[in-house]
Structures are given as structure tokens and as C-alpha cells.
Protein backbone atom coordinates (compact mmCIF):
# COMPACT_ATOMS: atom_id res chain seq x y z
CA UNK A 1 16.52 -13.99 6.74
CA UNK A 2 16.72 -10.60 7.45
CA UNK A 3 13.45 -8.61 9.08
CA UNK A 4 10.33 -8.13 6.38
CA UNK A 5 9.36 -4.96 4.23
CA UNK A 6 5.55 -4.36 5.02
CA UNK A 7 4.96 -1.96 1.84
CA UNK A 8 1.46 -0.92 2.98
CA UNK A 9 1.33 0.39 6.63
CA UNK A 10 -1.24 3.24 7.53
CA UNK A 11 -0.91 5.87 10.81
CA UNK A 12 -3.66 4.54 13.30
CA UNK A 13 -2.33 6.29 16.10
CA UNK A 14 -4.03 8.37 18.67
CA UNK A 15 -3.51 11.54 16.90
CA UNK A 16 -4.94 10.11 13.38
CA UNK A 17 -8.43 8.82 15.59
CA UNK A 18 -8.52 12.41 17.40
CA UNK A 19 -8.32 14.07 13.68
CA UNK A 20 -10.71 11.86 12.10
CA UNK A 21 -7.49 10.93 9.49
CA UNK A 22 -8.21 7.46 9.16
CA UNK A 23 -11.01 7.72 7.10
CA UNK A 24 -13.02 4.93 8.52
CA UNK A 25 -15.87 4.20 11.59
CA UNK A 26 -16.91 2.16 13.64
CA UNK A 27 -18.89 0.58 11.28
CA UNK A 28 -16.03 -0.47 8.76
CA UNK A 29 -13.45 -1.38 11.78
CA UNK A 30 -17.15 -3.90 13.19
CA UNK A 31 -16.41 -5.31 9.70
CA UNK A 32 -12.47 -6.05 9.87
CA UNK A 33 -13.30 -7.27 13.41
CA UNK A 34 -10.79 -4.87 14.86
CA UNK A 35 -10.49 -5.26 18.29
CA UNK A 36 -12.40 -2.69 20.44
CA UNK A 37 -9.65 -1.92 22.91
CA UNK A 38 -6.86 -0.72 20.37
CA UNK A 39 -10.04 1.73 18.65
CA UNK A 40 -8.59 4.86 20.52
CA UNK A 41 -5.56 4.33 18.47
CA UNK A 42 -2.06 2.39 18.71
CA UNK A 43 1.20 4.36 20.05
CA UNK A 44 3.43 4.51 17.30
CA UNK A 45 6.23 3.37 19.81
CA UNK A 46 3.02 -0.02 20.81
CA UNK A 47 3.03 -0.44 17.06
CA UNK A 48 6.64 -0.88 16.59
CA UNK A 49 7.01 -3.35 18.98
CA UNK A 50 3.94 -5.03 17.15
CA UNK A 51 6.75 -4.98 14.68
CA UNK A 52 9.66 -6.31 16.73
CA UNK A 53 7.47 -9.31 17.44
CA UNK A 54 6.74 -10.27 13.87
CA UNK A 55 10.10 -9.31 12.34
CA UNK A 56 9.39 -6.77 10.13
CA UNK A 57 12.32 -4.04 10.25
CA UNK A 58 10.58 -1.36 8.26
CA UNK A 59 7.03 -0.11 7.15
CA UNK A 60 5.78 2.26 4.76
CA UNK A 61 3.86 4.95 5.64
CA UNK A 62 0.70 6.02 3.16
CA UNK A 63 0.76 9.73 3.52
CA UNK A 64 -2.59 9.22 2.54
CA UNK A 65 -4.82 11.64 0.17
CA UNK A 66 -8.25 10.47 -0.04
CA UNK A 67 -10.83 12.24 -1.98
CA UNK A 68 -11.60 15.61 -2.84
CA UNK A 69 -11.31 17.16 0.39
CA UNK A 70 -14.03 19.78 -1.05
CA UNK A 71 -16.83 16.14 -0.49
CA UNK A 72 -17.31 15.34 2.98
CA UNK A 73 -16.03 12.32 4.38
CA UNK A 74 -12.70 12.40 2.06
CA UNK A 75 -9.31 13.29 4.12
CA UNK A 76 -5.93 13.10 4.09
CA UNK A 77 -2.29 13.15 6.32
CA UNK A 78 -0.06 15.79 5.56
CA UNK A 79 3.12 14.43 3.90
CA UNK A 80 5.25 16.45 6.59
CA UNK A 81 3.39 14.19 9.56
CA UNK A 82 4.71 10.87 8.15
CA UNK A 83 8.13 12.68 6.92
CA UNK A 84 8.63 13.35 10.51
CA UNK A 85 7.96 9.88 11.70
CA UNK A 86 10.20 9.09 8.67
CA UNK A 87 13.08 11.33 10.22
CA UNK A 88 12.37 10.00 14.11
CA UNK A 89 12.66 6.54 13.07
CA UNK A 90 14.88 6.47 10.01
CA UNK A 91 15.58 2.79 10.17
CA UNK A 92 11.86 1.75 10.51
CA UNK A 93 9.73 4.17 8.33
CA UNK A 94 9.69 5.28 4.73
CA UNK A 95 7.17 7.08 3.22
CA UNK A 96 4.79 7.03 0.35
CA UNK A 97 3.60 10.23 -1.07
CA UNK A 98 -0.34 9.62 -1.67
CA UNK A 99 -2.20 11.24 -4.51
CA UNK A 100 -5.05 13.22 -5.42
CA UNK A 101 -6.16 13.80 -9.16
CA UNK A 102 -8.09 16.51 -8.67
CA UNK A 103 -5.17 19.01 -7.27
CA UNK A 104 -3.48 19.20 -10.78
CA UNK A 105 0.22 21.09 -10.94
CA UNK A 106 -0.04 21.43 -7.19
CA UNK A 107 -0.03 17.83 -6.79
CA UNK A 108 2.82 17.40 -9.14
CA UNK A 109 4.75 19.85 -7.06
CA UNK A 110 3.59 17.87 -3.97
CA UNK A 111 5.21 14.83 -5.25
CA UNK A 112 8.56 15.74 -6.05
CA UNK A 113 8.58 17.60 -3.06
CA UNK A 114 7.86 14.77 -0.95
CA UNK A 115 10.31 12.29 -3.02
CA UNK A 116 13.33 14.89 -3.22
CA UNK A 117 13.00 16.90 -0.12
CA UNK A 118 11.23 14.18 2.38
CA UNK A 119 13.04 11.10 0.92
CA UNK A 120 9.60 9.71 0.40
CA UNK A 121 10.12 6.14 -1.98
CA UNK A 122 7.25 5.67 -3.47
CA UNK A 123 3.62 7.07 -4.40
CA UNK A 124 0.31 5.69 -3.48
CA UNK A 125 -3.29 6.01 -5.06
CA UNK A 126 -6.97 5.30 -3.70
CA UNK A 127 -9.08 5.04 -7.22
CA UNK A 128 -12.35 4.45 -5.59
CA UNK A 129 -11.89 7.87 -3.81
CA UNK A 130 -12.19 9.67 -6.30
CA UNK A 131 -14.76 7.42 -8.58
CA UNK A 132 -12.16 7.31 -11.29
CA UNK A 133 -10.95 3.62 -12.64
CA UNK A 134 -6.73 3.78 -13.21
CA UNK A 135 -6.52 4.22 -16.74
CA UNK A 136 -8.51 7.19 -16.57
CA UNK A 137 -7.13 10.17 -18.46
CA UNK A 138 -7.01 12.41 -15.36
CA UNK A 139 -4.08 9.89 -13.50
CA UNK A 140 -1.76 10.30 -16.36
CA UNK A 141 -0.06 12.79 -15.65
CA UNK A 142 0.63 11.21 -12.33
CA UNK A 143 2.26 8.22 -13.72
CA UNK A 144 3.92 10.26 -15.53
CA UNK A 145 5.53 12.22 -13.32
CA UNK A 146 6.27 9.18 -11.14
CA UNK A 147 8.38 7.63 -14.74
CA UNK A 148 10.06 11.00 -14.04
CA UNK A 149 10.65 10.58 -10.76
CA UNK A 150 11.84 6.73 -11.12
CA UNK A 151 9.76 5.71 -8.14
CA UNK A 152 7.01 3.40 -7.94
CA UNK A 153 3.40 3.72 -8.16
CA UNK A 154 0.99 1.92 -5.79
CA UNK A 155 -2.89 1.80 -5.70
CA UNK A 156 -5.73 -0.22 -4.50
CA UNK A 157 -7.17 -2.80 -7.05
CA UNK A 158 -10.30 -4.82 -6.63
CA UNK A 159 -13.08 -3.98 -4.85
CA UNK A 160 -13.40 -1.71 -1.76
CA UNK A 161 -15.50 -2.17 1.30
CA UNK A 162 -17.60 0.40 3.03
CA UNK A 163 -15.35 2.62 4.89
CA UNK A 164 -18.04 5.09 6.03
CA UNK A 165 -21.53 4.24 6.98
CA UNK A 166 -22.48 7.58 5.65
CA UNK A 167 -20.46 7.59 1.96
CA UNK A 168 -20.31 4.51 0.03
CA UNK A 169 -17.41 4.36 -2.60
CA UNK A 170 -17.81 2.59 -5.84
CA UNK A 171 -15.42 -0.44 -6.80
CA UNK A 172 -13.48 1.19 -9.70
CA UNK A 173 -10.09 -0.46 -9.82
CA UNK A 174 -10.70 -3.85 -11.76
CA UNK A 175 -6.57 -5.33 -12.34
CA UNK A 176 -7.61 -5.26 -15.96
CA UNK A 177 -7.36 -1.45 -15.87
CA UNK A 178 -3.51 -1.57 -15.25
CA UNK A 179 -3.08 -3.16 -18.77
CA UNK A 180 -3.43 -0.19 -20.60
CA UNK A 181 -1.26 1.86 -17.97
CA UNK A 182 1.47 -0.46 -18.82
CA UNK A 183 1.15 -0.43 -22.18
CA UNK A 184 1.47 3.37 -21.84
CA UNK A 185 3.96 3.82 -19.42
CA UNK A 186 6.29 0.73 -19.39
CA UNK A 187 8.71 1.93 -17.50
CA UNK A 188 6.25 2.70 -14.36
CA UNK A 189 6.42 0.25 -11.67
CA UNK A 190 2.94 -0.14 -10.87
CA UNK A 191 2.21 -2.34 -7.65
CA UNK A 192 -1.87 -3.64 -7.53
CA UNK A 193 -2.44 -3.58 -3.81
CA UNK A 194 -5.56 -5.37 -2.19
CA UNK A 195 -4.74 -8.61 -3.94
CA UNK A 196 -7.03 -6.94 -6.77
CA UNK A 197 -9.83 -9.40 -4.89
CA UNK A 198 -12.18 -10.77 -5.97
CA UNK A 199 -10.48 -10.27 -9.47
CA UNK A 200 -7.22 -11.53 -7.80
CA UNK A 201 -6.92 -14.09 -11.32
CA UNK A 202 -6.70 -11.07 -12.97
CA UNK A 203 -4.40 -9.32 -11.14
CA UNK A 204 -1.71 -12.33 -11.59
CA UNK A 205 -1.89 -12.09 -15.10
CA UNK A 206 -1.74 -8.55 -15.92
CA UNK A 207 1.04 -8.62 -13.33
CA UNK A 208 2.48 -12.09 -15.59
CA UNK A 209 2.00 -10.22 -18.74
CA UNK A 210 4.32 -6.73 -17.73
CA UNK A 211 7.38 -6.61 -16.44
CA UNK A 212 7.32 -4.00 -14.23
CA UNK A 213 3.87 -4.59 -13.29
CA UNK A 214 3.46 -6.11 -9.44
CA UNK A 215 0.96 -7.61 -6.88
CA UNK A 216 0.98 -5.82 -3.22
CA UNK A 217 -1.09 -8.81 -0.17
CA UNK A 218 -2.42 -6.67 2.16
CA UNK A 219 -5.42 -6.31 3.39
CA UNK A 220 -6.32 -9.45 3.53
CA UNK A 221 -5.62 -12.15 6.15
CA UNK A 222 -3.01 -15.13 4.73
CA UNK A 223 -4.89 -17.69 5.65
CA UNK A 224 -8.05 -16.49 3.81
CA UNK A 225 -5.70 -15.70 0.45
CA UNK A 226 -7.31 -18.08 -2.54
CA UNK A 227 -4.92 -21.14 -3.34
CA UNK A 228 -3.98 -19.76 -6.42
CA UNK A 229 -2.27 -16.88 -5.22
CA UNK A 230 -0.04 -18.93 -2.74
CA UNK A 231 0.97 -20.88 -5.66
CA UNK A 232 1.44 -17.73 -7.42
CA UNK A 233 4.12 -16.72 -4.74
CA UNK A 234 5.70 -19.77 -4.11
CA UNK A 235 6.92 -20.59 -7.69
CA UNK A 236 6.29 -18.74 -10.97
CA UNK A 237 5.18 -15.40 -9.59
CA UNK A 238 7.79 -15.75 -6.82
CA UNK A 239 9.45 -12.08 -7.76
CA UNK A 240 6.17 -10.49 -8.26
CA UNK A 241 4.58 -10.38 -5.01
CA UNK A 242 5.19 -7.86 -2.10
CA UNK A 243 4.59 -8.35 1.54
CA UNK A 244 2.13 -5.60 3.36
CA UNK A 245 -0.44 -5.85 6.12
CA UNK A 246 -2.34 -2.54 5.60
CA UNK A 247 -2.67 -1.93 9.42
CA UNK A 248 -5.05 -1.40 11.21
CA UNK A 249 -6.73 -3.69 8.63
CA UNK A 250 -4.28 -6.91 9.40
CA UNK A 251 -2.19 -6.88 12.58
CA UNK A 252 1.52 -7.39 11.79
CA UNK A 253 1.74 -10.54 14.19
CA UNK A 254 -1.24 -12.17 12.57
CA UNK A 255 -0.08 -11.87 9.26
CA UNK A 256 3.37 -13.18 10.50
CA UNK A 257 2.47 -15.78 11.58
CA UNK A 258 -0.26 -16.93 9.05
CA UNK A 259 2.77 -16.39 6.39
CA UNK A 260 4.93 -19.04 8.23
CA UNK A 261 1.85 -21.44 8.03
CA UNK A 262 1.97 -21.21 4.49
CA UNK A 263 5.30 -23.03 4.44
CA UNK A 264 6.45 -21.28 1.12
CA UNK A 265 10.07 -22.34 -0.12
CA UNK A 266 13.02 -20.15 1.65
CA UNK A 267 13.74 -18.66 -1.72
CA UNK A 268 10.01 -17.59 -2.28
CA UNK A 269 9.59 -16.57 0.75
CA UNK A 270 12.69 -14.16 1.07
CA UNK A 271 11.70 -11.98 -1.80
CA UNK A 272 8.50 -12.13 -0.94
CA UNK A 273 8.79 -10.79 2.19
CA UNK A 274 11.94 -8.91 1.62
CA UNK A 275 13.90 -8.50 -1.64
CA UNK A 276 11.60 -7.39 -3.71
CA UNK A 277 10.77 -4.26 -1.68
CA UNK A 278 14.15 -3.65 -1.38
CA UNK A 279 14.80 -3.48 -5.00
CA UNK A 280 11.52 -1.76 -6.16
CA UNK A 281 11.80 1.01 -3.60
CA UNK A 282 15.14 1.38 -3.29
CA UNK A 283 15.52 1.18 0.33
CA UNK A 284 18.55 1.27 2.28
CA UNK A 285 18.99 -2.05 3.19
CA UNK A 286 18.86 -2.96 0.08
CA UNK A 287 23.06 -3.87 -1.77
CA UNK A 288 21.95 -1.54 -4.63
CA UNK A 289 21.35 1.36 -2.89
């Protein structure tokens, strides 16, 4: 098999740390048990030979908008940062456009922008940053735009931990909540990142029930996924599941390696890790691009 698509990848590089772009402290990286000595940050040029070493041949980047950046403690990194990563390494990188509710037209400029000047593939959404559950009214003209765009739509389902000592996010994005977004937008590829855990039952059946309607397994170590969800990927939900790590919050190597422990059937296992990404996003490695 060809190298993996990790479809959730965040910046965690010295520049990021410096900025305070990550969004996270010390407290929330004592929780993930990240270790101390990579805290400064990780080279983008360290990270990609975390890469090399567990096979993945491209990432993409979260151009990450988190919060209204009028509330302290919200943040963001500038589409043109992870463009120009995008246009250093073009045959490692793509990037996801993130988005931000509260910015109305502007945003929607932002996005096309991003997908038709910057190449970005796909867009990415935080609901618990901005207190909103998905189906809320104020997203729609998002998805929308994203139907337009014919590019996929990714957000964070489930519950969320406590990034910040300081600001504590509610857990607004129960899987349930993509039903209706379906049902409104059927065309939208929607990917439910975060395994939509604990709801992750949930998640595999809205994702059964709608075609275009996905399950993203980062964030959370293999070996700790529930049994159900292995199953899941290994036979009847074998072309609904996506491969992503969402460094710094699982190490590329680790999750590697804790994949190939599964022992999921070569079929499964290549569109888990890799077909699937290539068709949803369009990438160029993909025979239909």
C-alpha cells in the first residue's frame, strides 16, 4: 500500500508555541500525556520525518479558527501560514480552511479564497468554540457555501476536553446533530471527527444512515478505540472511516503502529488509511484527480 492520508494534522511547531496558536496549556497537554521535551514545539522538517517513519505521505493542515477572537483565550492560524507550508511541501501538505460563524460574508469570502486561490481541500469547524451545536442556524450558510464549493466539511463531534485551565468549553457537538445537516444539505460531505466519543454509537449510525456522511479517528489512541468501532472499519463501515492523528494530540508513529495491531483486512485497511481521503478530498494522488 501506498503511504497514509492523516486528514487531521495541526501546526505544533515552534512558531505556533511562541504565538500562543495552539490554543492549549500545559494543563491540557499534562492530560494527553504529551511528552515534556517536544512542549517547545516540533520542527516542521522533525515532524515530517515523524511522518517518514510511520508512512504517511501527506497531512492536512487545520488552518485553524477558534472562537471569537473578540473572547480571550480563542485564536486562530492565518490561512496564508499553512498555504505556505502547503506551497513548500506540495507533496506532503494540504490544507483545510477552518471556520468561524461569527465573521459572516467575510468568512464566506475567506473560504473560497482559501479553496480557489490557496488550493485549500477541505473546511474544518470547532462547534464547542463557539458554544453553538452543528445544526445551529448560524453554520448554514457555511455548509452551504461548502455544497458550493464541492469540498468537504469537517468538525469535531463528541465531547471536548479542557483545553485551557482558564476557559472551559461546553460539549456541543452530539453525532445526532449531523442528522438534520444531512437531511438539509445532502450533498455536503460532512466528516464527524473525534470519533464523536463517548457518543461514538451514534456517530456510526448517523454516518450508516447518509451517504455522504463520514467518521474522522483522531484524537484518540487505536488501541483505546471501543470494539465496536474496529468492527465498524473492518467490515460494514469499511468506506466510511478516515485515518487522522490530530497531532500533537496522537503522535503519527504511535498511531501507526497501534493501527497495524489491529490486524484489519488489507482491503479495510487501504481505504481506511488511504482511499477514502483520496476520493473525498480530491487529492492528487488520488486516479480521479
Amino acid at each position: 500500500m501506498d503511504g497514509a492520508i492523516d486528514i487531521v494534522c495541526n501546526l505544533f511547531t515552534p512558531q505556533e508555541v511562541q504565538q500562543g496558536q495552539t490554543g492549549v496549556d500545559e494543563y491540557f497537554l499534562d492530560q494527553v500525556r504529551f511528552p515534556a521535551e517536544l512542549r517547545p514545539g516540533v520542527p516542521l522538517e522533525t515532524y515530517l520525518e515523524k511522518m517518514d517513519r510511520a508512512r504517511i505521505q501527506r497531512s492536512l493542515l487545520v488552518a485553524v479558527r477558534a472562537g471569537d477572537l473578540r473572547i480571550k483565550g480563542s485564536f486562530e492560524i492565518p490561512y496564508d501560514r499553512v498555504a505556505d507550508i502547503c506551497q513548500r511541501y506540495p507533496d506532503r501538505f494540504s490544507g483545510l480552511a477552518g471556520v468561524d460563524p461569527t465573521r459572516g460574508m467575510q468568512g464566506l469570502r475567506d473560504l473560497e479564497y482559501a479553496v480557489k486561490e490557496y488550493g485549500f481541500v477541505g473546511a474544518h469547524l470547532y462547534p464547542h468554540w463557539f458554544g453553538l451545536p452543528p445544526d445551529h442556524a448560524r453554520y448554514y450558510p457555511i455548509y452551504a457555501k461548502c455544497c458550493e464549493l464541492e469540498i468537504p466539511l469537517m468538525m469535531q463531534v463528541g465531547h471536548c476536553l479542557r483545553y485551557q485551565r482558564e476557559r472551559i468549553l461546553p460539549s456541543v457537538g452530539r453525532p445526532i446533530t449531523l442528522d438534520q445537516i444531512a437531511i438539509d444539505f445532502p450533498e455536503l460531505v460532512l466528516i464527524g471527527i473525534h470519533l464523536g466519543y463517548p457518543w461514538t454509537e451514534e456517530m456510526i449510525s448517523v454516518a450508516w444512515k447518509h451517504e455522504h456522511v463520514y467518521i474522522g479517528s483522531d484524537a484518540y489512541a487505536p488501541r483505546h478505540w471501543p470494539e465496536s468501532f474496529v468492527h465498524f472499519i473492518n467490515t460494514w463501515g469499511k468506506d466510511k472511516v478516515l485515518f487522522g492523528t490530530d497531532w500533537p494530540v496522537i503522535d503519527p508513529e504511535r498511531a501507526i503502529k497501534e493501527i497495524d495491531a489491529l490486524e484489519l483486512r488489507p482491503e479495510s485497511k487501504q481505504k481506511f488509511l488511504r482511499d477514502t481521503a483520496l476520493r473525498l478530498f480530491r487529492l492528487p494522488e488520488s486516479p480521479e484527480y
